[in-house]
N, C-alpha and C. Protein backbone atom coordinates (compact mmCIF):
# COMPACT_ATOMS: atom_id res chain seq x y z
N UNK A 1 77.64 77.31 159.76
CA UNK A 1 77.90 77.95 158.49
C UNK A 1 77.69 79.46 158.67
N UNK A 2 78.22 80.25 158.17
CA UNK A 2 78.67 81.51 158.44
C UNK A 2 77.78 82.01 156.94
N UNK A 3 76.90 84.01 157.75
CA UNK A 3 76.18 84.23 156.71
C UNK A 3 76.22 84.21 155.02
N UNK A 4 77.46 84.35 154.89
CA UNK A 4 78.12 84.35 153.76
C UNK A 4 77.73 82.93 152.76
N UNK A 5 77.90 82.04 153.62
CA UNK A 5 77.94 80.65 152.99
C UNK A 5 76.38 80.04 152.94
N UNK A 6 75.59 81.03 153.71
CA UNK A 6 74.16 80.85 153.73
C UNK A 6 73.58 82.03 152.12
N UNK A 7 73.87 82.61 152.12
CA UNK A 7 73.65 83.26 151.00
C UNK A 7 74.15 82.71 149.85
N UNK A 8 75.14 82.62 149.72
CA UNK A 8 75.88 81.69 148.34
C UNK A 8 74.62 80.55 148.34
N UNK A 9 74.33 79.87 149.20
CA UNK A 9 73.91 78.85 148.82
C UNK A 9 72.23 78.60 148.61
N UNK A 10 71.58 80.09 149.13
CA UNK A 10 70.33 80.29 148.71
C UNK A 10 70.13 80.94 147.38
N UNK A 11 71.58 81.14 146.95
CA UNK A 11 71.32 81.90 145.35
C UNK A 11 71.37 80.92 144.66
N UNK A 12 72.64 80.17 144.25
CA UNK A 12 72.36 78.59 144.20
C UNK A 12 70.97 78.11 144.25
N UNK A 13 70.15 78.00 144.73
CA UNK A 13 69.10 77.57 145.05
C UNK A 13 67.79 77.68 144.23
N UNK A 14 68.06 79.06 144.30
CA UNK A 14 67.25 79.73 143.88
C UNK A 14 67.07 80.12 142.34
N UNK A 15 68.57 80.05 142.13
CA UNK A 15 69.06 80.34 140.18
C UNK A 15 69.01 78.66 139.86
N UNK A 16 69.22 77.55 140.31
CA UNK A 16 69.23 76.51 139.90
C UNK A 16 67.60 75.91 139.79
N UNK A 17 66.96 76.37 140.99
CA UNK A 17 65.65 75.94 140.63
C UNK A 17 64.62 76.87 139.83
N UNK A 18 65.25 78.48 139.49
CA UNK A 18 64.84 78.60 137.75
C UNK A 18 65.58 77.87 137.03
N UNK A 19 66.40 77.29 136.89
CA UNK A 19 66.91 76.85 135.92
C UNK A 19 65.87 75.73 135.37
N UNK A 20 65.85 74.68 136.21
CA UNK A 20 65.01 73.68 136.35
C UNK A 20 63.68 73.87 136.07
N UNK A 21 62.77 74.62 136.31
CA UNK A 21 61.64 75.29 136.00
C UNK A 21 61.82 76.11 134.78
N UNK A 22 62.63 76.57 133.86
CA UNK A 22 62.36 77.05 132.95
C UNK A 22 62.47 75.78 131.76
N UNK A 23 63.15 74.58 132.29
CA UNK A 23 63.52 73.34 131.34
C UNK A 23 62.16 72.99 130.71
N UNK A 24 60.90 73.36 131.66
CA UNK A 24 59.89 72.54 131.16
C UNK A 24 59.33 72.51 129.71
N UNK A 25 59.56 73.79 129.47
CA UNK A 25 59.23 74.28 127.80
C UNK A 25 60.58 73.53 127.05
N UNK A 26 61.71 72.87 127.44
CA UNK A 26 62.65 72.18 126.60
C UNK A 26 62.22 70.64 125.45
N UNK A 27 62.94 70.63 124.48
CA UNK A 27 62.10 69.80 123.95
C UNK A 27 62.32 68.20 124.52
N UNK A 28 63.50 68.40 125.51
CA UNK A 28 64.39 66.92 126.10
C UNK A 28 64.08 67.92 127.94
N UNK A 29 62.91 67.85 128.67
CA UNK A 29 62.45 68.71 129.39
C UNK A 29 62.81 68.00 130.89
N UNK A 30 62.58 66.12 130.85
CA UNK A 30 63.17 65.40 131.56
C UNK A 30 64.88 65.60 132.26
N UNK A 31 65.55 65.47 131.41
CA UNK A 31 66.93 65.54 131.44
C UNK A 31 67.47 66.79 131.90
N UNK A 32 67.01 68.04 131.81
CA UNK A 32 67.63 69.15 131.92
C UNK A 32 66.95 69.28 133.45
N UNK A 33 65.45 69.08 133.67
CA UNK A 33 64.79 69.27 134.90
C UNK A 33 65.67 68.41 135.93
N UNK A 34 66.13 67.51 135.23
CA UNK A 34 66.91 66.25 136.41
C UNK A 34 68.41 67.23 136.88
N UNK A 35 69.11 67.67 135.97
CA UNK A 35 70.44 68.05 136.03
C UNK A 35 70.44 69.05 137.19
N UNK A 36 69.88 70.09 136.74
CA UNK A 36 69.40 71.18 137.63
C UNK A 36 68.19 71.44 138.52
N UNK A 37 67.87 70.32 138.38
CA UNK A 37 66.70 70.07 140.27
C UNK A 37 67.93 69.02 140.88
N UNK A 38 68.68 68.17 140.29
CA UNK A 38 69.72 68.06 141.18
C UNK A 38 70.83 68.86 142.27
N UNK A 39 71.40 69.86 141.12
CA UNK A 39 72.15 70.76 141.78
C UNK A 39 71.51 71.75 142.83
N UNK A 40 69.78 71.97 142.40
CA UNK A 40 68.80 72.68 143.33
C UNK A 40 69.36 72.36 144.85
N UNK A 41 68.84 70.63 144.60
CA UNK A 41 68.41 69.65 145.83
C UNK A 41 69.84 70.10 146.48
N UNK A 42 70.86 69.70 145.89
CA UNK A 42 72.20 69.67 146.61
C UNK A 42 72.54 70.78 147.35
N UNK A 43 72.17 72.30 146.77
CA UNK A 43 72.69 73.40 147.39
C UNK A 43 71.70 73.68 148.72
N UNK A 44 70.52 73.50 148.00
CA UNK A 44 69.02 73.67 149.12
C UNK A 44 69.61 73.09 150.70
N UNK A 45 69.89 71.23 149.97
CA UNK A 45 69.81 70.67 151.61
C UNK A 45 70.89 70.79 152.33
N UNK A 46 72.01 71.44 151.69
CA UNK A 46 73.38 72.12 152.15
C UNK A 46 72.81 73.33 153.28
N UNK A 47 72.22 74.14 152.61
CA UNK A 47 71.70 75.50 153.20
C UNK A 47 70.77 74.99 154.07
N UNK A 48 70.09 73.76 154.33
CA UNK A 48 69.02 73.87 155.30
C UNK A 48 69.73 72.91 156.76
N UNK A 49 70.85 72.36 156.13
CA UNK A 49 71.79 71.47 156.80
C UNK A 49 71.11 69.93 156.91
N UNK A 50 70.42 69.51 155.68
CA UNK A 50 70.18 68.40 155.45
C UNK A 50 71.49 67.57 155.34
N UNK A 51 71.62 66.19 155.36
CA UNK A 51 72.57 65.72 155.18
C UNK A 51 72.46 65.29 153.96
N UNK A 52 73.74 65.23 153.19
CA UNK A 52 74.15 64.87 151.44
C UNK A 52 75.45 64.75 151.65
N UNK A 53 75.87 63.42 150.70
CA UNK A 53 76.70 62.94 150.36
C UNK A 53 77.46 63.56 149.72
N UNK A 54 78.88 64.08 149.79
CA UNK A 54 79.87 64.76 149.22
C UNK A 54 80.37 63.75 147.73
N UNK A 55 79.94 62.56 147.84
CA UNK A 55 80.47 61.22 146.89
C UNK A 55 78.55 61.73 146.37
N UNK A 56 78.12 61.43 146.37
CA UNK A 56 76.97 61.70 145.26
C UNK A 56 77.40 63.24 144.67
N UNK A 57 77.69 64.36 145.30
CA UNK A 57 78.42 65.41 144.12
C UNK A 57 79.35 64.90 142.95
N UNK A 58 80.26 64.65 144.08
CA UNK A 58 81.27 64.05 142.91
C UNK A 58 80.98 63.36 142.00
N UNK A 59 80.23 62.43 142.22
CA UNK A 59 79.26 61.49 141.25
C UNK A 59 78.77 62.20 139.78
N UNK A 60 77.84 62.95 140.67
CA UNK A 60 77.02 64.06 139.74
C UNK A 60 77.93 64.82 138.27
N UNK A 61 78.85 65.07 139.21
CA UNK A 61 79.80 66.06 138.68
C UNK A 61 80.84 65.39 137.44
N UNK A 62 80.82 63.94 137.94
CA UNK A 62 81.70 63.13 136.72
C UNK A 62 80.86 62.54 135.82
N UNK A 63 79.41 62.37 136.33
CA UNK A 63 78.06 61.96 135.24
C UNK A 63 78.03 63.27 134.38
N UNK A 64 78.06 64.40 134.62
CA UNK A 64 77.69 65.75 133.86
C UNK A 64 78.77 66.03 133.08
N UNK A 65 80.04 65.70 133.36
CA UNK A 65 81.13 65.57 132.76
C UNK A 65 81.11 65.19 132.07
N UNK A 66 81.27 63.64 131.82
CA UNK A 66 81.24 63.10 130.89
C UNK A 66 79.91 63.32 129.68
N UNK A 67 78.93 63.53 130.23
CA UNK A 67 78.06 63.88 129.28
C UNK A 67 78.17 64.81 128.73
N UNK A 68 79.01 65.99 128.92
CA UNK A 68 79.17 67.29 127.83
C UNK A 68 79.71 66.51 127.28
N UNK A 69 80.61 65.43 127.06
CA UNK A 69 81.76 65.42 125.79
C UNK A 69 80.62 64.93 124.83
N UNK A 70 79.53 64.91 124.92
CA UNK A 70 78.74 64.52 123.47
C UNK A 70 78.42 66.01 122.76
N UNK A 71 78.75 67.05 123.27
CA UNK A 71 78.37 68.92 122.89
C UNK A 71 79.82 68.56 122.39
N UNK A 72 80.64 68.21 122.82
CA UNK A 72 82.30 68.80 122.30
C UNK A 72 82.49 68.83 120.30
N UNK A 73 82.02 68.41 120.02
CA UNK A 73 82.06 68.52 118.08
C UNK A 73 81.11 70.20 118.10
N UNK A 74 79.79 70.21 118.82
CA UNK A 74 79.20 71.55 118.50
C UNK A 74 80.41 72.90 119.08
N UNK A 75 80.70 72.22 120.25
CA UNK A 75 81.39 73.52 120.82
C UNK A 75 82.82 74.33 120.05
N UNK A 76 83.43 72.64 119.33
CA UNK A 76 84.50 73.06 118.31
C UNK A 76 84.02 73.98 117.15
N UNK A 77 82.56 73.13 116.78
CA UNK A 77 82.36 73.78 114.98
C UNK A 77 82.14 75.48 115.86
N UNK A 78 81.39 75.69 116.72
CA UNK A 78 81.13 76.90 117.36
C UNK A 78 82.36 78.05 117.35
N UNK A 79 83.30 77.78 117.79
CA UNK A 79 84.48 78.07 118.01
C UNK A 79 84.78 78.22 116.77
N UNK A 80 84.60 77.77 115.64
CA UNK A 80 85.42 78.42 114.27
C UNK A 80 84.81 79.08 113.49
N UNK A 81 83.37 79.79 113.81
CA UNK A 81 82.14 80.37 113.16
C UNK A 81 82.93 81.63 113.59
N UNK A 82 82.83 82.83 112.36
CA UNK A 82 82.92 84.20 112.69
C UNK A 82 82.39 85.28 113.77
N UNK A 83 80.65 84.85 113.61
CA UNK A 83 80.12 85.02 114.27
C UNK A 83 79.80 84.52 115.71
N UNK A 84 80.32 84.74 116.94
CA UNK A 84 80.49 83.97 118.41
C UNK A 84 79.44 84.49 118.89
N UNK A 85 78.37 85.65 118.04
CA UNK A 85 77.10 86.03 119.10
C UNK A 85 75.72 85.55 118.47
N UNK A 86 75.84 84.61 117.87
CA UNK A 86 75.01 83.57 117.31
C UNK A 86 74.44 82.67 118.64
N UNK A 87 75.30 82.23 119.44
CA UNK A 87 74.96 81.63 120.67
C UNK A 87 73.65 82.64 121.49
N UNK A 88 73.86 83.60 121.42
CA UNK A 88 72.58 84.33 121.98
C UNK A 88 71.35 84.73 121.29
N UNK A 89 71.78 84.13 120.08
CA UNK A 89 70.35 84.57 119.08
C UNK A 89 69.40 83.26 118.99
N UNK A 90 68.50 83.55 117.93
CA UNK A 90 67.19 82.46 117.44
C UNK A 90 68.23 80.71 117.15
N UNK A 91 67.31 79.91 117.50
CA UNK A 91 67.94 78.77 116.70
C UNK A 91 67.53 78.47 114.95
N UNK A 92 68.55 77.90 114.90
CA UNK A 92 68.39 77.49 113.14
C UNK A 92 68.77 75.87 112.76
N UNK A 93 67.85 74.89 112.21
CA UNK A 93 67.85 73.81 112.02
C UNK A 93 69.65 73.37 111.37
N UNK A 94 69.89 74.29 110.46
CA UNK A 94 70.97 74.34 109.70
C UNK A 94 72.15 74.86 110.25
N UNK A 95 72.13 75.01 111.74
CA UNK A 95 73.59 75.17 113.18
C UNK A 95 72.98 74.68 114.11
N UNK A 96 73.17 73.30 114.01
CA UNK A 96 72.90 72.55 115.58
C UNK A 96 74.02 73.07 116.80
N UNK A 97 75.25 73.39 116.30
CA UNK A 97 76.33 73.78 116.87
C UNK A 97 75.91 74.70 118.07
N UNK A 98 74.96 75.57 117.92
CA UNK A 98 74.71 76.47 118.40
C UNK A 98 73.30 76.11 119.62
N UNK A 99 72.76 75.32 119.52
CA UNK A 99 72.22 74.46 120.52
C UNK A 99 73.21 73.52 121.18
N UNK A 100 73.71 72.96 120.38
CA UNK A 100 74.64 71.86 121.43
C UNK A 100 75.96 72.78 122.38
N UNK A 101 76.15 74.03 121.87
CA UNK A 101 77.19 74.88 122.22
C UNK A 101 76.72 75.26 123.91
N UNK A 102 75.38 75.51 124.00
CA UNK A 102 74.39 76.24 124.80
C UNK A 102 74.23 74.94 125.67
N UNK A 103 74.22 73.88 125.78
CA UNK A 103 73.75 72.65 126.44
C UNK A 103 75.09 72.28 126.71
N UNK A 104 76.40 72.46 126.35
CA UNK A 104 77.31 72.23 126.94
C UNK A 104 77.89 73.20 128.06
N UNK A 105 77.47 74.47 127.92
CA UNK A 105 77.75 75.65 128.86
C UNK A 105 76.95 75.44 129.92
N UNK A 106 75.68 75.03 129.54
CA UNK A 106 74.99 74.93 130.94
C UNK A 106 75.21 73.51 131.59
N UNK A 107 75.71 72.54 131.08
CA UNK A 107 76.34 71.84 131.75
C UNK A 107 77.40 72.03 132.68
N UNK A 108 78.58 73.03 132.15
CA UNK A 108 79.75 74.01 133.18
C UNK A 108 78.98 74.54 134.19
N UNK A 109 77.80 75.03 134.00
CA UNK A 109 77.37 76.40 134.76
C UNK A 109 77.23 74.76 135.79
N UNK A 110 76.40 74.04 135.59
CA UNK A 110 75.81 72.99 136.89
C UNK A 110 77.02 72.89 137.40
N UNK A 111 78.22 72.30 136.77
CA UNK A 111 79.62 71.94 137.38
C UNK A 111 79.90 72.70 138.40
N UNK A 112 79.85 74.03 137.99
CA UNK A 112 80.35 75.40 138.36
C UNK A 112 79.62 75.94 140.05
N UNK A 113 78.33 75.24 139.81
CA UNK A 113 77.33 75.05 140.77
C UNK A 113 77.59 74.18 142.16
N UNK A 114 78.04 73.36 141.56
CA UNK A 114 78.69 71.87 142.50
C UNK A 114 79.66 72.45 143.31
N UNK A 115 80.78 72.13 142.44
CA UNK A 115 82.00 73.17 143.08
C UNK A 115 81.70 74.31 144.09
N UNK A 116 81.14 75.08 143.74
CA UNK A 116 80.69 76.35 144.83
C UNK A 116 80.73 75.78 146.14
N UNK A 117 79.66 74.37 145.99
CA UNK A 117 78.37 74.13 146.39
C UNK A 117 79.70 73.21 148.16
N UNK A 118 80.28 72.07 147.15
CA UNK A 118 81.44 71.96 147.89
C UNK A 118 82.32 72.75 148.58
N UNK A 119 82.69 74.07 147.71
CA UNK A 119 84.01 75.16 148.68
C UNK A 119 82.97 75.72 149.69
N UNK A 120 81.64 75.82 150.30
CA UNK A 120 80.86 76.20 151.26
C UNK A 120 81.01 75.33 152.04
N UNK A 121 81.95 75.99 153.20
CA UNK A 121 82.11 75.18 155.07
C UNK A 121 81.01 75.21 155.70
N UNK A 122 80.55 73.95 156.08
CA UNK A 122 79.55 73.66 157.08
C UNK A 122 79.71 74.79 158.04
């Protein structure tokens, strides 16, 4: 693997396992720690040249999939709010939209993670 593809994949690494470590304060802290200490594990043992299953990504990647489509009603109501910089502000009991909007993006971002994680040549 060529330096390039060693770096991609220690940033990866490194942004996924904050990711994972910041879940702990989440109120569903299990699930999010799993998603993204997954994608951690995957990029990590890529970069250390552990062996991993290209079919457990894919796996991953169609489990995470399919699980955004339960955000897809927030991400619509999201999408027709005036305001689109609500997503970066406080939460409010009375716009779940705006939590579920945020839990479906970081679901992409893991996707987004994978993918990388795959276009990196041994």
């Amino acid at each position: 693997m060529n330096i390039t593809g060693k770096i991609i994949l220690a940033f990866l690494s490194f942004i996924f396992g904050l990711f994972a470590f910041y879940q702990f304060n989440d109120p569903d802290p299990l699930l999010w720690v799993t998603i993204y200490g997954a994608v951690f594990l995957i990029a990590f043992f890529k970069l250390i040249n552990v062996y991993y299953s290209q079919r457990i990504v894919y796996l991953l990647m169609l489990l995470i999939l399919i699980y955004s489509t339960v955000f897809i009603p927030g991400i619509l109501e999201w999408l027709t709010q005036p305001n689109k910089e609500e997503i970066f502000g406080a939460m409010y009991k009375d716009k779940p939209y705006i939590e579920e909007s945020r839990e479906f993006f970081g679901l992409m971002i893991a996707v987004l993670g994978l993918i990388v994680v795959l276009k990196v040549k041994d």
